[in-house]
N, C-alpha and C. Protein backbone atom coordinates (compact mmCIF):
# COMPACT_ATOMS: atom_id res chain seq x y z
N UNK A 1 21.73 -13.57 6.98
CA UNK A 1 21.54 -12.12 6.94
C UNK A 1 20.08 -11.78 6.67
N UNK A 2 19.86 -10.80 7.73
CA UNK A 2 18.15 -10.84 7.33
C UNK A 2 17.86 -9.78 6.34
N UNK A 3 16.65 -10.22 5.92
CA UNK A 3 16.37 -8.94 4.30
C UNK A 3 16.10 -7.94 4.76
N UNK A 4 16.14 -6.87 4.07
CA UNK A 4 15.65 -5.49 3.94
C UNK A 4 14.07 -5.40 3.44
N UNK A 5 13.27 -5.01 4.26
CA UNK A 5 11.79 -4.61 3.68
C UNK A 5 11.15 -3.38 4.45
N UNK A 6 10.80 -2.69 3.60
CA UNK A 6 10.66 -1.16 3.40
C UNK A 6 8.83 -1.49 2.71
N UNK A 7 8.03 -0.82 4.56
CA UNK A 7 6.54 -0.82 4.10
C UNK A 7 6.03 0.56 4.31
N UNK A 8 5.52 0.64 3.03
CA UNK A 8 4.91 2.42 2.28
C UNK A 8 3.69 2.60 3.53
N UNK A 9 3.92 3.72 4.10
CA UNK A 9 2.09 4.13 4.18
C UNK A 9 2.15 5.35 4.18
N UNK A 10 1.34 6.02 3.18
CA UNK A 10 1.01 6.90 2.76
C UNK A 10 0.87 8.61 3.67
N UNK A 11 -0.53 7.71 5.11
CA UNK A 11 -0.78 8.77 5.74
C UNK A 11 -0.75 8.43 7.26
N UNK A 12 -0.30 9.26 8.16
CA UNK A 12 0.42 9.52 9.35
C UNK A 12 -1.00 8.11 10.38
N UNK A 13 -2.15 7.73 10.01
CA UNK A 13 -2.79 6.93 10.89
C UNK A 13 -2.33 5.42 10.06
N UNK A 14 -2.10 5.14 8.96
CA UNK A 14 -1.70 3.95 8.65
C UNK A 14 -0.49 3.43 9.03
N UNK A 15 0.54 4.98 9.13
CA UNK A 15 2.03 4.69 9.90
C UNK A 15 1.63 4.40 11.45
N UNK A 16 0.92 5.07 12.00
CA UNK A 16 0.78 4.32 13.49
C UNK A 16 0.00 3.12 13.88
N UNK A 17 -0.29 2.42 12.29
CA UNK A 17 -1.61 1.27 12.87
C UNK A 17 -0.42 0.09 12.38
N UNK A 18 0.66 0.85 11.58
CA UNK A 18 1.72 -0.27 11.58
C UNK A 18 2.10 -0.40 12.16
N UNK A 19 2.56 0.41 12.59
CA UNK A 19 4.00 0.61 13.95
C UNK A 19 3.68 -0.04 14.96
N UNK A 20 2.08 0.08 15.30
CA UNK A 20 1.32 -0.68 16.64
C UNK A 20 1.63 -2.03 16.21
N UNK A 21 1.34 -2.77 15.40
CA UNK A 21 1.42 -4.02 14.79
C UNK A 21 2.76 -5.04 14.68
N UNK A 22 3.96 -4.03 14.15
CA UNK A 22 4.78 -4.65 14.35
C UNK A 22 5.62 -4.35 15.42
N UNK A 23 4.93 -3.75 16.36
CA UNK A 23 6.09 -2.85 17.65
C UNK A 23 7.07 -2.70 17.39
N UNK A 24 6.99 -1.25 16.12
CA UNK A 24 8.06 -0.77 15.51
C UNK A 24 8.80 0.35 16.85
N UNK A 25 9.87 1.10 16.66
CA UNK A 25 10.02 2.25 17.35
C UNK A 25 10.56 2.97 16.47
N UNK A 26 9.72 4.24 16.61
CA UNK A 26 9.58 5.89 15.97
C UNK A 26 11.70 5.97 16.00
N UNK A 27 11.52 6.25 15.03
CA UNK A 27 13.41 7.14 14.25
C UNK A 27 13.25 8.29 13.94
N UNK A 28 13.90 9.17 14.42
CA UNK A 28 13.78 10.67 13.76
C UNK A 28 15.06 10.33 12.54
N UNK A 29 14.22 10.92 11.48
CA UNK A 29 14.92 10.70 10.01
C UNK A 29 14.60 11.96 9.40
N UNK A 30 15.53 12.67 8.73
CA UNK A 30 15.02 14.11 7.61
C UNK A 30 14.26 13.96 6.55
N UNK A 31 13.18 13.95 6.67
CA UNK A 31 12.36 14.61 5.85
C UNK A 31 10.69 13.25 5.86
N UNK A 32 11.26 12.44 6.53
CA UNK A 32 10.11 11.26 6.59
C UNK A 32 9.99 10.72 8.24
N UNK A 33 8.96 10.39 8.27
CA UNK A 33 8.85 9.49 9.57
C UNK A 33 8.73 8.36 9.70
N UNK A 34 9.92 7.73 10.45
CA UNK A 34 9.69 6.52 10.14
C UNK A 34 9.74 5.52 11.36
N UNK A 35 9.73 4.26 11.18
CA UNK A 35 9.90 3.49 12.66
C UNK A 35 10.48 2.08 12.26
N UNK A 36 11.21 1.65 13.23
CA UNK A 36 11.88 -0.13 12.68
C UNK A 36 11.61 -1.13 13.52
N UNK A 37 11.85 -2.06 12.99
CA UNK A 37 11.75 -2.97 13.70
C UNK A 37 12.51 -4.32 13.45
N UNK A 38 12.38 -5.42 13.90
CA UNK A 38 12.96 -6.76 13.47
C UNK A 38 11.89 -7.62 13.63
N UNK A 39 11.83 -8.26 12.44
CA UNK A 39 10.36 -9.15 12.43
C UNK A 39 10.67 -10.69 12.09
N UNK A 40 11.16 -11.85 12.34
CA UNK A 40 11.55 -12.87 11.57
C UNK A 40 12.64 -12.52 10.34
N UNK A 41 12.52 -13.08 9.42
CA UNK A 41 14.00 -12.86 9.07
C UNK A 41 13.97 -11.62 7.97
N UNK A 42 13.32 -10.10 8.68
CA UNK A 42 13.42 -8.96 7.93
C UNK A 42 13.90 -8.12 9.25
N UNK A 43 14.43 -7.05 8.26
CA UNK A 43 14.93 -5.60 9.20
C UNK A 43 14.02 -4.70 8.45
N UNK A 44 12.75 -4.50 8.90
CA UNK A 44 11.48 -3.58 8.74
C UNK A 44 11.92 -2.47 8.99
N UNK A 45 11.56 -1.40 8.14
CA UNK A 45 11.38 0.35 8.14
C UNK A 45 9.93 0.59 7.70
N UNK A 46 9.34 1.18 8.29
CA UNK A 46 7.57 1.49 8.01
C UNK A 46 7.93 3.03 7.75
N UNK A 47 7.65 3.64 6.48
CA UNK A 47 7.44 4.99 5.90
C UNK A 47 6.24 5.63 6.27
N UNK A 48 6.48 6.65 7.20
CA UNK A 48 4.73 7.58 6.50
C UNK A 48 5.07 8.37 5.35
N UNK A 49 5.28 8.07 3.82
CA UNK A 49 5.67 8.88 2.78
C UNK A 49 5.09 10.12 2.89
N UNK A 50 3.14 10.23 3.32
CA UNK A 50 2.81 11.24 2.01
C UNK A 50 2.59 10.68 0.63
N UNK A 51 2.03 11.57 0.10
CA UNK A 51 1.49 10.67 -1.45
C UNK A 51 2.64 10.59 -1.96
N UNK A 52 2.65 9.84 -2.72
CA UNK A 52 4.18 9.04 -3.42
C UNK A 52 4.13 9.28 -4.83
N UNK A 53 5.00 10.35 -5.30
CA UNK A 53 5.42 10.76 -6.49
C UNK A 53 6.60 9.94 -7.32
N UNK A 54 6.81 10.36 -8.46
CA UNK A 54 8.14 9.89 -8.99
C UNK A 54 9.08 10.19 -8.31
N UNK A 55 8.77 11.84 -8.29
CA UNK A 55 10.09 12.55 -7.71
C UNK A 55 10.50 12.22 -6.09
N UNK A 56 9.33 11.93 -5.60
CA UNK A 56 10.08 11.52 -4.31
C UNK A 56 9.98 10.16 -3.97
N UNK A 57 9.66 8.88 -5.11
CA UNK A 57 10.38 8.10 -4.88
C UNK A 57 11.87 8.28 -5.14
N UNK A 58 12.48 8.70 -5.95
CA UNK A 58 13.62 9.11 -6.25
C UNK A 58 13.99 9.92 -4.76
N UNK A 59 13.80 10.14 -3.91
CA UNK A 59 14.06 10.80 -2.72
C UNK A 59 14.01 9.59 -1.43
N UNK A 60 12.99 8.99 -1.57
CA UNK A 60 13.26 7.75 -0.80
C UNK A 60 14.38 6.87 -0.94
N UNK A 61 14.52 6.61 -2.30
CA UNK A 61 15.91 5.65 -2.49
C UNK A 61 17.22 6.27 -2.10
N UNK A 62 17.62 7.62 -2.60
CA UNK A 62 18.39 8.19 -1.95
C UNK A 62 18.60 8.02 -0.28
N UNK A 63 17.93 8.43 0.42
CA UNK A 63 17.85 8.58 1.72
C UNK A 63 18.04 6.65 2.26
N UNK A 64 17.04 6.31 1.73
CA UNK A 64 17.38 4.52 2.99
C UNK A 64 17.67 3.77 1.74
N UNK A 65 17.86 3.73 0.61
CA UNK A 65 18.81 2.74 -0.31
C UNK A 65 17.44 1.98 -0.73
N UNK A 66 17.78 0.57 -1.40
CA UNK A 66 16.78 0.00 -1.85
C UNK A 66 16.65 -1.61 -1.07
N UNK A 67 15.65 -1.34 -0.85
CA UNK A 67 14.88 -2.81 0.26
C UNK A 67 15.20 -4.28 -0.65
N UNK A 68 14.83 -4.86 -0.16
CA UNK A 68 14.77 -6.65 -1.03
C UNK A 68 13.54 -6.84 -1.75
N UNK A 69 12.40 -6.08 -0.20
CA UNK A 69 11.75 -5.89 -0.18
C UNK A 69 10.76 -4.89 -0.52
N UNK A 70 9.50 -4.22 -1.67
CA UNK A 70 8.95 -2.48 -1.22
C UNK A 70 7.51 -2.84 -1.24
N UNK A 71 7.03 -2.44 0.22
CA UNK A 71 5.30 -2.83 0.22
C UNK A 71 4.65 -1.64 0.17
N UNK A 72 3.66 -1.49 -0.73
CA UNK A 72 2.59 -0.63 -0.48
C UNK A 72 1.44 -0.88 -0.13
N UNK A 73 0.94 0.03 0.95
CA UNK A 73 0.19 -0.54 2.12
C UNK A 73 -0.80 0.58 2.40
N UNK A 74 -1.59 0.37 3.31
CA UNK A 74 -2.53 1.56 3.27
C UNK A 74 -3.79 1.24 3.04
N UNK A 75 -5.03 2.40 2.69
CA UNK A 75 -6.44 2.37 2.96
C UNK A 75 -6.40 2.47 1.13
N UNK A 76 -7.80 2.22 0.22
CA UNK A 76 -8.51 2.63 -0.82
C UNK A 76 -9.38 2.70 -0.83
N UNK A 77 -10.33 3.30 -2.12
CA UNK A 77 -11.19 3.48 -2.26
C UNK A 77 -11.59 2.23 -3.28
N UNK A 78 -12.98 2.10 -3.07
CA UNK A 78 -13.33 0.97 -3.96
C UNK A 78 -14.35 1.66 -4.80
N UNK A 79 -13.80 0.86 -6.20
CA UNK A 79 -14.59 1.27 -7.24
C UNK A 79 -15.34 0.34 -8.12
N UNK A 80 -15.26 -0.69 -8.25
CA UNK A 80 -16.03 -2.24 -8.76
C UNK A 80 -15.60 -3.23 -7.87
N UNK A 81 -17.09 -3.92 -7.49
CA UNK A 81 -17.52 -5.22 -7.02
C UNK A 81 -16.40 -5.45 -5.89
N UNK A 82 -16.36 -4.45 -5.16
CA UNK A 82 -15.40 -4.44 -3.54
C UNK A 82 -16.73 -4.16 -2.52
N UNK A 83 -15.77 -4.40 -1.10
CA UNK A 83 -16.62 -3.63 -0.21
C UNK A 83 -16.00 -3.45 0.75
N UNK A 84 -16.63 -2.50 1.43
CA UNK A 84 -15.71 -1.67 2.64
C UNK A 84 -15.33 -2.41 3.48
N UNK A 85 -13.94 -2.63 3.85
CA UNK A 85 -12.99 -3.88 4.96
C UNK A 85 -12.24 -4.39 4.29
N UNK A 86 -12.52 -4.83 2.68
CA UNK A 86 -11.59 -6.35 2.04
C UNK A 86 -10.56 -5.92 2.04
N UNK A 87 -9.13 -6.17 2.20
CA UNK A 87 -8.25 -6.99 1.95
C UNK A 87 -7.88 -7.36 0.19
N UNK A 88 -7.45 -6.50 -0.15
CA UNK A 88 -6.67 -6.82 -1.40
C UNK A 88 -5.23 -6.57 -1.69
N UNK A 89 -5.16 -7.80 -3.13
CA UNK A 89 -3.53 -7.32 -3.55
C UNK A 89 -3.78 -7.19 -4.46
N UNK A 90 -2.16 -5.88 -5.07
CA UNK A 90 -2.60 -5.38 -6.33
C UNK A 90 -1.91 -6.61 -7.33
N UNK A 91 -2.61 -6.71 -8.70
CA UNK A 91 -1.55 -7.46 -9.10
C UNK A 91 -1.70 -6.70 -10.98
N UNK A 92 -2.70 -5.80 -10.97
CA UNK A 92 -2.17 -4.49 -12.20
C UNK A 92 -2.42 -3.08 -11.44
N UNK A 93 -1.55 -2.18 -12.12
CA UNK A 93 -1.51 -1.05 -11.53
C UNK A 93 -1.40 -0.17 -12.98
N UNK A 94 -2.26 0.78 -12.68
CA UNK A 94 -2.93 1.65 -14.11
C UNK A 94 -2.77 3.12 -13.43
N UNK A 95 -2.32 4.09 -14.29
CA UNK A 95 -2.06 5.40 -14.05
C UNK A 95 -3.18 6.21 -14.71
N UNK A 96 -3.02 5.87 -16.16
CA UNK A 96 -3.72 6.31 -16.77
C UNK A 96 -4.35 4.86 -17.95
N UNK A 97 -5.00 5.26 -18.78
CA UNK A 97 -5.46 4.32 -20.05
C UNK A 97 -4.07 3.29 -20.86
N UNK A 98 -3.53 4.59 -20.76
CA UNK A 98 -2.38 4.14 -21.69
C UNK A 98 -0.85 3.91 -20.70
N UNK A 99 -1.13 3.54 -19.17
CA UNK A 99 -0.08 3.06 -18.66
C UNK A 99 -0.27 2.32 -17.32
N UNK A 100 0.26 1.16 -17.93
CA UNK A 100 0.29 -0.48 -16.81
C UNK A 100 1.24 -0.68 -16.86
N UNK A 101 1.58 -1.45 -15.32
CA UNK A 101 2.44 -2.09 -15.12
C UNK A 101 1.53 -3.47 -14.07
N UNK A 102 1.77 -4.55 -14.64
CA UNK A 102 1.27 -5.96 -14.34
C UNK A 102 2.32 -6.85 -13.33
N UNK A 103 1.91 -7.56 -12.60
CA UNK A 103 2.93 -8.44 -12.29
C UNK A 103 2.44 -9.52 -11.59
N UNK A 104 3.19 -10.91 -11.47
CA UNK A 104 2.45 -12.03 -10.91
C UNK A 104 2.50 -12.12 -9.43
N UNK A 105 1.40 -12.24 -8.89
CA UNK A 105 1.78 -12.75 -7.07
C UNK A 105 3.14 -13.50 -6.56
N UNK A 106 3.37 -13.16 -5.66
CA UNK A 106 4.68 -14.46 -5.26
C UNK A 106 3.91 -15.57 -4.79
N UNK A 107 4.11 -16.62 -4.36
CA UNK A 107 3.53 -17.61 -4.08
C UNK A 107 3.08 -17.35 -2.57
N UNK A 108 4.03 -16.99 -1.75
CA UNK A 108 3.94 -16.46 -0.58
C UNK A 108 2.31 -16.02 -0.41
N UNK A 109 2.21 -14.91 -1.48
CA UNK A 109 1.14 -14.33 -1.16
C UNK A 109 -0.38 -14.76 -1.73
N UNK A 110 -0.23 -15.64 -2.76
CA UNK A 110 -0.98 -16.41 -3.01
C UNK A 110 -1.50 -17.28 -2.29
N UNK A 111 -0.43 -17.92 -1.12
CA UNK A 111 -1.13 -19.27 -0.35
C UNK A 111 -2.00 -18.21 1.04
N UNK A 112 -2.02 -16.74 1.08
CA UNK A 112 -2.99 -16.56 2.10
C UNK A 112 -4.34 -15.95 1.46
N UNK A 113 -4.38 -16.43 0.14
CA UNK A 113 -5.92 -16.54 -0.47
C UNK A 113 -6.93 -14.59 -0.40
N UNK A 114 -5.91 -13.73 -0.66
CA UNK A 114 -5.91 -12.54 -0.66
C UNK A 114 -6.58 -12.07 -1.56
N UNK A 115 -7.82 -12.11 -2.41
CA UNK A 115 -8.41 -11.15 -3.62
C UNK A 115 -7.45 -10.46 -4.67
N UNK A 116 -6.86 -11.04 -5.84
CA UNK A 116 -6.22 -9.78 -6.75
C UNK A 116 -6.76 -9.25 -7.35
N UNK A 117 -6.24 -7.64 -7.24
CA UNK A 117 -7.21 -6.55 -8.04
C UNK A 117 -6.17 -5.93 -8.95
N UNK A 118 -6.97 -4.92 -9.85
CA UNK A 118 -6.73 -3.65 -10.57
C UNK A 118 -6.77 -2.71 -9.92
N UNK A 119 -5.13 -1.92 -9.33
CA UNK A 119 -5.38 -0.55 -8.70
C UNK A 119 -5.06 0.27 -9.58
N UNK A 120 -6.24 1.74 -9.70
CA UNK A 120 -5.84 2.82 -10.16
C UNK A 120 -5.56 3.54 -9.22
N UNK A 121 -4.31 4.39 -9.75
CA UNK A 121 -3.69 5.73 -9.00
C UNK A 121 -4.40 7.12 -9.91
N UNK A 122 -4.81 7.78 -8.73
CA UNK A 122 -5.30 9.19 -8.83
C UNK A 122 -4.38 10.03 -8.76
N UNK A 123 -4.81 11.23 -8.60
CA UNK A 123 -3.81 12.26 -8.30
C UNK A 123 -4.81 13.18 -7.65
N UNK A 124 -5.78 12.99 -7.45
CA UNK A 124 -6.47 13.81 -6.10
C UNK A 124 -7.95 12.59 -5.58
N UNK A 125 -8.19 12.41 -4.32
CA UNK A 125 -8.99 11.72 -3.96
C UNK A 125 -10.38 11.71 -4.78
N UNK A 126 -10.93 11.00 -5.11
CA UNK A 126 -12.22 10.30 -6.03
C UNK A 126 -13.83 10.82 -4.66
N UNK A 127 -14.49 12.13 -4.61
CA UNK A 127 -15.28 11.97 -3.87
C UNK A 127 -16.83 12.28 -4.24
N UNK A 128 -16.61 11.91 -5.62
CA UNK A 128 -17.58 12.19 -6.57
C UNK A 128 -18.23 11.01 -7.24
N UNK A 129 -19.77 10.56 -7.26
CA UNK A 129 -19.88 9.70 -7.42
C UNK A 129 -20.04 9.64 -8.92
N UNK A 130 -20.26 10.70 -10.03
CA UNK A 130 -20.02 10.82 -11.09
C UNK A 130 -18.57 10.51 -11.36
N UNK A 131 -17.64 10.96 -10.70
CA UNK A 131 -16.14 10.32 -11.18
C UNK A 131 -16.17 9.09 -10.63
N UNK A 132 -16.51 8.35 -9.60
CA UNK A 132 -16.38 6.97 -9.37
C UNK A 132 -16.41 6.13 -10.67
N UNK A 133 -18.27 6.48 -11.47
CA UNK A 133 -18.44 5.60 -12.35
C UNK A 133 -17.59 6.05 -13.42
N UNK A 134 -17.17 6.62 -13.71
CA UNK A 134 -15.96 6.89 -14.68
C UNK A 134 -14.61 5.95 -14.82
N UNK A 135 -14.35 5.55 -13.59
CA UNK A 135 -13.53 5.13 -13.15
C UNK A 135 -13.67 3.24 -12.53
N UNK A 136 -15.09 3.26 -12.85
CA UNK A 136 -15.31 1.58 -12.29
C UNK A 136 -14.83 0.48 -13.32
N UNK A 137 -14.90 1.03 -14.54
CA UNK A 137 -14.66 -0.12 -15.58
C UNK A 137 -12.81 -0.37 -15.81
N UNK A 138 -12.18 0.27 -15.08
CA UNK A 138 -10.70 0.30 -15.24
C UNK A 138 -10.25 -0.53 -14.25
N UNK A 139 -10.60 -0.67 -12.76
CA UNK A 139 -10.01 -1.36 -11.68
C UNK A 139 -11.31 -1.50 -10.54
N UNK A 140 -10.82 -2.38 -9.86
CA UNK A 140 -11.44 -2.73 -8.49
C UNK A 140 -11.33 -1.05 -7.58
N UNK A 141 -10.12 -1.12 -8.01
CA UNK A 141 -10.02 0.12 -6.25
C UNK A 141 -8.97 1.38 -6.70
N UNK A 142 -8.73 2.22 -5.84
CA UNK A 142 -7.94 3.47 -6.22
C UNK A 142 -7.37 3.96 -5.17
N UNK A 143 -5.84 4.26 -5.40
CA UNK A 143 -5.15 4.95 -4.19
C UNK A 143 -4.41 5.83 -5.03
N UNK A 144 -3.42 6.52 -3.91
CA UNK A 144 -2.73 7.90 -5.80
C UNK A 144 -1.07 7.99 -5.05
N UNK A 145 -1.07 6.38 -4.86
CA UNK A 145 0.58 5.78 -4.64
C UNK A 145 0.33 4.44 -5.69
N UNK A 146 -0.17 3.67 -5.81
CA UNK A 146 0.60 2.42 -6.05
C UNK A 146 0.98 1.97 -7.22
N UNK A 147 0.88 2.63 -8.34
CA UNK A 147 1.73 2.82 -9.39
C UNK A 147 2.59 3.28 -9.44
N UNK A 148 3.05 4.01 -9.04
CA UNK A 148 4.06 4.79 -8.70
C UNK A 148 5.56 4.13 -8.18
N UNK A 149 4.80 3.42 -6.93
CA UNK A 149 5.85 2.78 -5.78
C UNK A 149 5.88 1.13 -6.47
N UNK A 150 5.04 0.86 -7.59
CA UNK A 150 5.38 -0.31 -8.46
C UNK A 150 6.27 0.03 -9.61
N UNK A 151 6.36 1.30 -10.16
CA UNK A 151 7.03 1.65 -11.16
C UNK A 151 8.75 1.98 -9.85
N UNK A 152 9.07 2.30 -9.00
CA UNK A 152 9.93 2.59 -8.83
C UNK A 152 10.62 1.18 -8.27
N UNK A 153 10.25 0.13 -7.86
CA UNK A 153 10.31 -1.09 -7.49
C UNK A 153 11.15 -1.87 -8.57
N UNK A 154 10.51 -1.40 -9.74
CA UNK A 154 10.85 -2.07 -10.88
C UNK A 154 12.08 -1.39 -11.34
N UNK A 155 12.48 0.34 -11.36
CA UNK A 155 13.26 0.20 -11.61
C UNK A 155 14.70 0.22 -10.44
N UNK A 156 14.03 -0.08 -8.88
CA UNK A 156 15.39 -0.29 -8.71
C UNK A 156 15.94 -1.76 -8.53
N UNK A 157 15.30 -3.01 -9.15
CA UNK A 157 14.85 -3.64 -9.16
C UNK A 157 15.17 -4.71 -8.04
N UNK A 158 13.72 -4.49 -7.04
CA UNK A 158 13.82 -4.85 -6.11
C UNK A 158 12.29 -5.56 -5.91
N UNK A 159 12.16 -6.86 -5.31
CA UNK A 159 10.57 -7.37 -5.32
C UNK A 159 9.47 -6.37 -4.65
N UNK A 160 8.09 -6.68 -4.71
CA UNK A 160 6.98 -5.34 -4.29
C UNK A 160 5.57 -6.16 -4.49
N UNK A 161 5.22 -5.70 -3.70
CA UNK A 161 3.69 -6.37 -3.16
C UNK A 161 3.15 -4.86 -2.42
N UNK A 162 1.80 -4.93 -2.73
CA UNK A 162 0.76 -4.02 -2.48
C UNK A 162 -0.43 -4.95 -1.74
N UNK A 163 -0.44 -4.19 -0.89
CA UNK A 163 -1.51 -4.60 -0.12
C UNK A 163 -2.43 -3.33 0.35
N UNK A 164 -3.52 -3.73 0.02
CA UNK A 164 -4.81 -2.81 0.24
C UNK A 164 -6.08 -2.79 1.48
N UNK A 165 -6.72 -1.63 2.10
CA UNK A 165 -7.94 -2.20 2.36
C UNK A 165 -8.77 -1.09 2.08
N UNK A 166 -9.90 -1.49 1.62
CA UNK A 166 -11.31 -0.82 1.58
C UNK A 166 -11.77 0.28 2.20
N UNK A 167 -11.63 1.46 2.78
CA UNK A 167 -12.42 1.89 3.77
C UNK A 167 -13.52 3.23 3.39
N UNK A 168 -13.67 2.99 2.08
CA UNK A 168 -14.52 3.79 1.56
C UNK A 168 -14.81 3.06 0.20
N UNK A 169 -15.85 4.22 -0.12
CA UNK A 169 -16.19 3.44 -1.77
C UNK A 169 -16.08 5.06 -3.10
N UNK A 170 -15.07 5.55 -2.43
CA UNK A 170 -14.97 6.43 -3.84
C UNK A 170 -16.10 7.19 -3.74
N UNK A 171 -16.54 8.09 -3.01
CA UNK A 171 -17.48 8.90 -3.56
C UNK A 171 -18.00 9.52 -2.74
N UNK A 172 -19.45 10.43 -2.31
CA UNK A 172 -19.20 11.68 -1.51
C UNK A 172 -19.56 11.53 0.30
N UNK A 173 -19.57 10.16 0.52
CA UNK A 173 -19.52 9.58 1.80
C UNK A 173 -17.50 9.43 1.99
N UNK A 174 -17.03 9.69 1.36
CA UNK A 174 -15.56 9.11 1.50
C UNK A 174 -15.34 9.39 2.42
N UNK A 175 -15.05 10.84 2.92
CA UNK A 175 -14.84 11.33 4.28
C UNK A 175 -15.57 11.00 5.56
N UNK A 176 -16.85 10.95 5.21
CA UNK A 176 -17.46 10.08 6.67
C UNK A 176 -16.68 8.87 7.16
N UNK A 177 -16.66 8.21 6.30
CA UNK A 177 -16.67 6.15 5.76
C UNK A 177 -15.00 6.19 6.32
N UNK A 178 -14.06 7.22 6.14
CA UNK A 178 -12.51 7.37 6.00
C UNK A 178 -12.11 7.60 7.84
N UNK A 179 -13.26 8.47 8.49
CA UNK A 179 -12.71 8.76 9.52
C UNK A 179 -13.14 7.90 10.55
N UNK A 180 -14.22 7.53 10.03
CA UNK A 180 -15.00 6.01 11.40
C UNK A 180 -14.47 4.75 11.23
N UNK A 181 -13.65 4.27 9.64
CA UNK A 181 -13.38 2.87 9.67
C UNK A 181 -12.28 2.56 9.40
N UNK A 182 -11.28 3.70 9.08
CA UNK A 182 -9.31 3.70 8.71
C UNK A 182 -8.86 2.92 10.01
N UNK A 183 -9.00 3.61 11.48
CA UNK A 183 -8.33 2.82 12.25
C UNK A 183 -8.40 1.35 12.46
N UNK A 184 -9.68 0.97 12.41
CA UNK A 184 -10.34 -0.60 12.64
C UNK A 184 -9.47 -1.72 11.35
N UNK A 185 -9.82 -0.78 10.19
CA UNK A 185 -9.63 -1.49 8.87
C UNK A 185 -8.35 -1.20 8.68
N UNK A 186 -7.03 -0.36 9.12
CA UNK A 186 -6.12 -0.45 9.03
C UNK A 186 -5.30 -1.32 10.04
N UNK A 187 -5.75 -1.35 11.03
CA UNK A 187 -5.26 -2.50 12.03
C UNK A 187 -5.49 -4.11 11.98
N UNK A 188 -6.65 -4.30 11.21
CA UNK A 188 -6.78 -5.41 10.55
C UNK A 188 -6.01 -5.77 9.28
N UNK A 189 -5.72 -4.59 8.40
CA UNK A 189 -4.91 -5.37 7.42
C UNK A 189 -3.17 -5.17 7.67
N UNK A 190 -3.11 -4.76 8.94
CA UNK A 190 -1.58 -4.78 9.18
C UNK A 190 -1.23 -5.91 10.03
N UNK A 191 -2.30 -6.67 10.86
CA UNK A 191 -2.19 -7.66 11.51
C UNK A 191 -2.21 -8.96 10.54
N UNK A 192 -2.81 -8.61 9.67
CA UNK A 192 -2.94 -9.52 8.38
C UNK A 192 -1.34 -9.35 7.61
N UNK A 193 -0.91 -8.08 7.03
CA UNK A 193 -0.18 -8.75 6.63
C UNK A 193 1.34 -9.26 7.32
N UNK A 194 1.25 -8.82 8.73
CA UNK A 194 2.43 -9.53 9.56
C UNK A 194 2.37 -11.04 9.71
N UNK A 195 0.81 -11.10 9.66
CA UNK A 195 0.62 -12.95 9.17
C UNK A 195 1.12 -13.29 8.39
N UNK A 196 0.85 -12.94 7.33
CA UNK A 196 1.68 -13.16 5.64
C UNK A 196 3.05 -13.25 5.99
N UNK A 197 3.86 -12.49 6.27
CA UNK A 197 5.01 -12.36 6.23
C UNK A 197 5.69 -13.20 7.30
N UNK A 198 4.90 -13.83 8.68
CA UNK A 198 5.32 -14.76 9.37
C UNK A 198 5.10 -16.10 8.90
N UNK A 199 3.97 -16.50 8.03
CA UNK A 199 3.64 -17.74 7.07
C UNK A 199 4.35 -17.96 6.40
N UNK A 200 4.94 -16.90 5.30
CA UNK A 200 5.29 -16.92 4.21
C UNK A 200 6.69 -16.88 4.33
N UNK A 201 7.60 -17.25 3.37
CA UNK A 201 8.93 -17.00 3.45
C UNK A 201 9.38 -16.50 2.02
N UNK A 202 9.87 -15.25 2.21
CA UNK A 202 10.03 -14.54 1.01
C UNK A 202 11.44 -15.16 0.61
């Protein structure tokens, strides 16, 4: 029986740089867009969520149940000793000062030699380079899902891997840096991680 894996992307060009990748096909579903596919021994659903709240993770589980699998996937911003393109996994996820959630790589994802970082989740995009440095001594990088979609992982308790890429550096180039290098750098780390997941055996 093949697994269930359910991969997050946030915004409507990371859902189509997946979909290209795993030659998903588009599902009309209420209230999300989504696309499936069959990949080796998974039955893939690729989400375009939208930023990912509590409340509507609690809306996702409702609607498609809970995966084996929950990836969060997508573009960040980098905030210490990154650079625009890499390829990261999260392996702490920080909301605020006073809230982490940690967890160890699977081995899987360890043997494709992936960078682990510290992601912070925002709650509005970082395009300030005074808030960058505010924000460098806490994590590598920042998205304003992946705490979130690690905290809901956990409690429906189902495995979760985050996968990241670079395509800005947090600050008031974001929007230039976001619209010239998302497609390139999102098609590279979705081809990447269909590697992973054809290498690897979860």
């Amino acid at each position: 029986m093949k697994k269930k894996l359910m991969i997050i992307c946030p915004m409507l060009r990371e859902f189509h740089c997946a979909r290209e990748c795993f030659g998903a096909v588009e599902q009309e579903e209420e209230c999300f867009r989504t696309a499936t596919a069959s990949f080796g021994g998974y039955d893939i659903r690729i989400l375009c969520s939208g930023v990912v709240t509590e409340k509507s993770a609690v809306l996702i589980k409702k609607q498609f149940g809970t995966p084996d699998l929950l990836i969060d996937s997508g573009t960040a911003g980098g905030l210490s000793g990154v650079e625009m393109g890499d390829v990261l996994a999260g392996e702490a996820f920080l909301y605020s000062r006073n809230a982490e959630i940690k967890q160890i790589l699977p081995d899987w994802a360890k043997a494709q030699d992936i960078p682990p970082v510290r992601i912070l989740t925002v709650d509005e995009p970082v395009l300030d380079g005074d808030v960058h440095s505010r924000f460098g001594d806490l994590a590598e990088i920042c998205t304003m899902e992946s705490y979130h979609l690690a905290s809901a992982a956990r409690l429906w308790g189902c495995d979760f891997f985050s996968i990241r890429v670079v395509t800005d550096l947090a600050d008031e180039y974001t929007t230039v840096n976001f619209k010239k290098k998302s497609r390139p750098y999102c098609m590279h780390l979705y081809t990447l991680l269909k590697q992973i997941l054809q290498n690897g055996s979860h």
